[in-house]
N, C-alpha and C. Protein backbone atom coordinates (compact mmCIF):
# COMPACT_ATOMS: atom_id res chain seq x y z
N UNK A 1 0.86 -1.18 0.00
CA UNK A 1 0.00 0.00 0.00
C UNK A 1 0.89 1.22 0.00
N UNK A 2 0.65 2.25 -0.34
CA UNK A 2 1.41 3.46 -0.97
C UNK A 2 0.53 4.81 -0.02
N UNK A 3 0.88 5.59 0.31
CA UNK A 3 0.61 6.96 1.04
C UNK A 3 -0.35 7.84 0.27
N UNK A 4 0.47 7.37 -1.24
CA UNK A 4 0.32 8.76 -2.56
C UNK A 4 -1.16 7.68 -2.75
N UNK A 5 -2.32 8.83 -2.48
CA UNK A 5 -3.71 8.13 -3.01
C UNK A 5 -3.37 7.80 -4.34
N UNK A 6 -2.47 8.93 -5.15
CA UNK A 6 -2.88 8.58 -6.77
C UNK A 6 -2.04 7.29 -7.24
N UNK A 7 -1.13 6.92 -6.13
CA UNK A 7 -0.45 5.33 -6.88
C UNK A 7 -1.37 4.17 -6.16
N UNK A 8 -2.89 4.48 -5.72
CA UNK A 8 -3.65 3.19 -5.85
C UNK A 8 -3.88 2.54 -6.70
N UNK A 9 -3.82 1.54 -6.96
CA UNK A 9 -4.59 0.73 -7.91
C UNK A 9 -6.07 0.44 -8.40
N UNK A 10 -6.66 -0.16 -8.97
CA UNK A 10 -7.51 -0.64 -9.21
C UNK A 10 -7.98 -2.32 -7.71
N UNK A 11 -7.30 -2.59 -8.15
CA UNK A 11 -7.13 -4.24 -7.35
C UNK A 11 -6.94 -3.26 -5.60
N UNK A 12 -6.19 -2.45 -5.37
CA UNK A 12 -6.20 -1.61 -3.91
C UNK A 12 -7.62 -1.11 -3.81
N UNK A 13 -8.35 -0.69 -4.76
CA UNK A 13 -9.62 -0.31 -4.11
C UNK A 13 -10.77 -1.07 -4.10
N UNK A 14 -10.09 -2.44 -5.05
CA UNK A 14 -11.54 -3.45 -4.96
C UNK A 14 -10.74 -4.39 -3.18
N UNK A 15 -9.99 -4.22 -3.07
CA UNK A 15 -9.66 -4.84 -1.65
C UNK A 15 -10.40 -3.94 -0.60
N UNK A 16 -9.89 -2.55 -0.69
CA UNK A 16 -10.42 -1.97 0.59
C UNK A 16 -12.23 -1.79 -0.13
N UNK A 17 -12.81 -1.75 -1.20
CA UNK A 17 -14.33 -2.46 -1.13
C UNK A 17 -14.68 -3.66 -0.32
N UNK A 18 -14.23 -4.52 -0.48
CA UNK A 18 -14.51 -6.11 0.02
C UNK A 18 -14.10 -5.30 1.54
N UNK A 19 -12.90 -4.79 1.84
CA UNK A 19 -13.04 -4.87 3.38
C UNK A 19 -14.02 -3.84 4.20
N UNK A 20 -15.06 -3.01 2.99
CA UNK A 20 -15.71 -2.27 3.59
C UNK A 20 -17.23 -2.88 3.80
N UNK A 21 -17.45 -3.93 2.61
CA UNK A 21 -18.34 -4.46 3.14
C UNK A 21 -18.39 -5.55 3.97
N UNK A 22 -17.17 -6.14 4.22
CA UNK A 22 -17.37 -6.77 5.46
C UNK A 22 -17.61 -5.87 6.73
N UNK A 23 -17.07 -4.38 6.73
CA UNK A 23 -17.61 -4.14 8.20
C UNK A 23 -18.44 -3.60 8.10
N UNK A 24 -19.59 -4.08 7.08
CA UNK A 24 -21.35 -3.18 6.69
C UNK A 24 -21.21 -1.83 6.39
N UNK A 25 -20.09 -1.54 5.68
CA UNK A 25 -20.36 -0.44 5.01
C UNK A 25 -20.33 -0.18 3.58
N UNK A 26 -21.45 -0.75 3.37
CA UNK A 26 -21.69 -0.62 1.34
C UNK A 26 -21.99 0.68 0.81
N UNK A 27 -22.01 1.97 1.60
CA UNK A 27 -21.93 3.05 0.48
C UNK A 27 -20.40 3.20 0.63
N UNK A 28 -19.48 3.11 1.34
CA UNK A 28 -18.36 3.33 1.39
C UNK A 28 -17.40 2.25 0.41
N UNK A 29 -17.88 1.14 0.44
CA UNK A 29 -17.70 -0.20 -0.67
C UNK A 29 -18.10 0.11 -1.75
N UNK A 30 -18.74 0.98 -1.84
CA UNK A 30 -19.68 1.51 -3.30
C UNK A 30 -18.45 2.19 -4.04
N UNK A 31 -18.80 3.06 -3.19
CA UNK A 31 -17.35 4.80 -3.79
C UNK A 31 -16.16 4.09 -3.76
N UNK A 32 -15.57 2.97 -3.61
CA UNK A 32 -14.04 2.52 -3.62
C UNK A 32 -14.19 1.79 -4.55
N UNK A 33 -15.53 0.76 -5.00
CA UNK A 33 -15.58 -0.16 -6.10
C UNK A 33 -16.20 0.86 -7.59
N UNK A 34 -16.67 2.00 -7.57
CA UNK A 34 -16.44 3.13 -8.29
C UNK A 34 -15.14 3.26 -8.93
N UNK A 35 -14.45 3.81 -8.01
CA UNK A 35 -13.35 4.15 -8.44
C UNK A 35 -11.91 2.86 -8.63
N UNK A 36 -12.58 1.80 -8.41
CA UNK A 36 -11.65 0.85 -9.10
C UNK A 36 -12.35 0.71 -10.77
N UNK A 37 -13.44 0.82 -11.14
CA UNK A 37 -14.07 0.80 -12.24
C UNK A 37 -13.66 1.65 -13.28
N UNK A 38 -13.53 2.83 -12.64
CA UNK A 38 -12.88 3.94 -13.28
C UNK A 38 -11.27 3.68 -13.67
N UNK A 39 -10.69 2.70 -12.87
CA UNK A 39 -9.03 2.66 -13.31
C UNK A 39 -8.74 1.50 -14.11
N UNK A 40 -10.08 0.93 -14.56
CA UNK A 40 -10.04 -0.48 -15.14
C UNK A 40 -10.19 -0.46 -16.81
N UNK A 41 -9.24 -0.51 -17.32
CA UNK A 41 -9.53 -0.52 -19.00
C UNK A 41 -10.49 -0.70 -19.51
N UNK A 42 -10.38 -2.16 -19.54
CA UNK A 42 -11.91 -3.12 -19.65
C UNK A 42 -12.79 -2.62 -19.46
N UNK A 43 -14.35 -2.96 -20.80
CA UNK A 43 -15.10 -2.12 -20.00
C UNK A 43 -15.66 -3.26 -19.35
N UNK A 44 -15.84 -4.70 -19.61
CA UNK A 44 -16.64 -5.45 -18.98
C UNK A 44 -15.91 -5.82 -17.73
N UNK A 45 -14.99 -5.44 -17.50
CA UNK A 45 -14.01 -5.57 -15.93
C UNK A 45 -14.96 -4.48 -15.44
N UNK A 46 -15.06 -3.43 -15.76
CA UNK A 46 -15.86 -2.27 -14.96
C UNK A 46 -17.17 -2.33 -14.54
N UNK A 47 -17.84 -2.95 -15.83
CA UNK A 47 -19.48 -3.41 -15.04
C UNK A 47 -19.52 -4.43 -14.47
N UNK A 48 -19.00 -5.45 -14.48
CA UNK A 48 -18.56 -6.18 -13.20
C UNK A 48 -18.10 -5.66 -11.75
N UNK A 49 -17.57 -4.87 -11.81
CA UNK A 49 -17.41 -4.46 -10.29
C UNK A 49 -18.17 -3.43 -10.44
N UNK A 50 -18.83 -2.90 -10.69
CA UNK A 50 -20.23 -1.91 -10.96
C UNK A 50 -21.32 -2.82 -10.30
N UNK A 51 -21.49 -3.83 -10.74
CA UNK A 51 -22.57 -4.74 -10.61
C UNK A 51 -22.40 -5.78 -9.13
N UNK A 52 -21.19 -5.67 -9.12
CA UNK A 52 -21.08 -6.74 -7.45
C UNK A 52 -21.29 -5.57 -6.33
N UNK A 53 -21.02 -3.95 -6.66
CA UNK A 53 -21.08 -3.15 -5.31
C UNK A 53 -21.91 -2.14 -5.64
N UNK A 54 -23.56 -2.56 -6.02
CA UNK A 54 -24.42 -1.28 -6.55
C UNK A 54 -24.46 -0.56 -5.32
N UNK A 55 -25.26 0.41 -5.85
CA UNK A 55 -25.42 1.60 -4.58
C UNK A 55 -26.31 1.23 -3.80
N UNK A 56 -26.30 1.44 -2.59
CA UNK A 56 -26.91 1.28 -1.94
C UNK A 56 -28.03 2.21 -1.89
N UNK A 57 -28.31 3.07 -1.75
CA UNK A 57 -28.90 4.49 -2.02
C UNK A 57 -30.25 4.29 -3.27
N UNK A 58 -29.89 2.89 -4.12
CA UNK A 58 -30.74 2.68 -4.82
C UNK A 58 -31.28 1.26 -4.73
N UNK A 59 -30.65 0.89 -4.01
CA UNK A 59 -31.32 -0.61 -3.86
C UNK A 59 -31.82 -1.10 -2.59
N UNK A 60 -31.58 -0.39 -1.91
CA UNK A 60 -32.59 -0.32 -0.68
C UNK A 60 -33.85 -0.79 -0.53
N UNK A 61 -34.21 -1.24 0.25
CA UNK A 61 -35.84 -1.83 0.58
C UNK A 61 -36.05 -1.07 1.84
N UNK A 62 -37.46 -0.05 1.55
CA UNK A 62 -38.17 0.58 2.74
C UNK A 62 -39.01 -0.40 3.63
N UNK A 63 -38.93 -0.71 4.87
CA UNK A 63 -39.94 -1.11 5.79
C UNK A 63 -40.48 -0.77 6.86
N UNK A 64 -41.57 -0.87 7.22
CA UNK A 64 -42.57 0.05 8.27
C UNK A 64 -42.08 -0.55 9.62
């Protein structure tokens, strides 16, 4: 791991995703698996991790 945010990786922010949703935090897993999407050539590498960490904000279920 590196200090300089801008020498993260792609693969560094789908790690700290996975370790954000293990401690239940999927909008924060969201915005890190974002921005591994964004550093990923591929586009089908990108909707893939698009698609394993949707937003939460939209997929939510309301209950009374």
């Amino acid at each position: 791991m590196t200090h300089d945010p801008a020498g993260l990786t792609a693969a560094d922010h789908l790690d700290a995703a996975r370790e954000m949703t293990a401690a239940n935090r999927p909008y924060l897993a969201h915005l890190l698996a974002e921005q591994a999407a964004r550093l990923t050539t591929d586009p089908a590498t990108a909707a893939g991790i698009r698609a394993a960490f949707p937003d939460p904000t939209l997929t939510r279920e309301e209950t009374d």
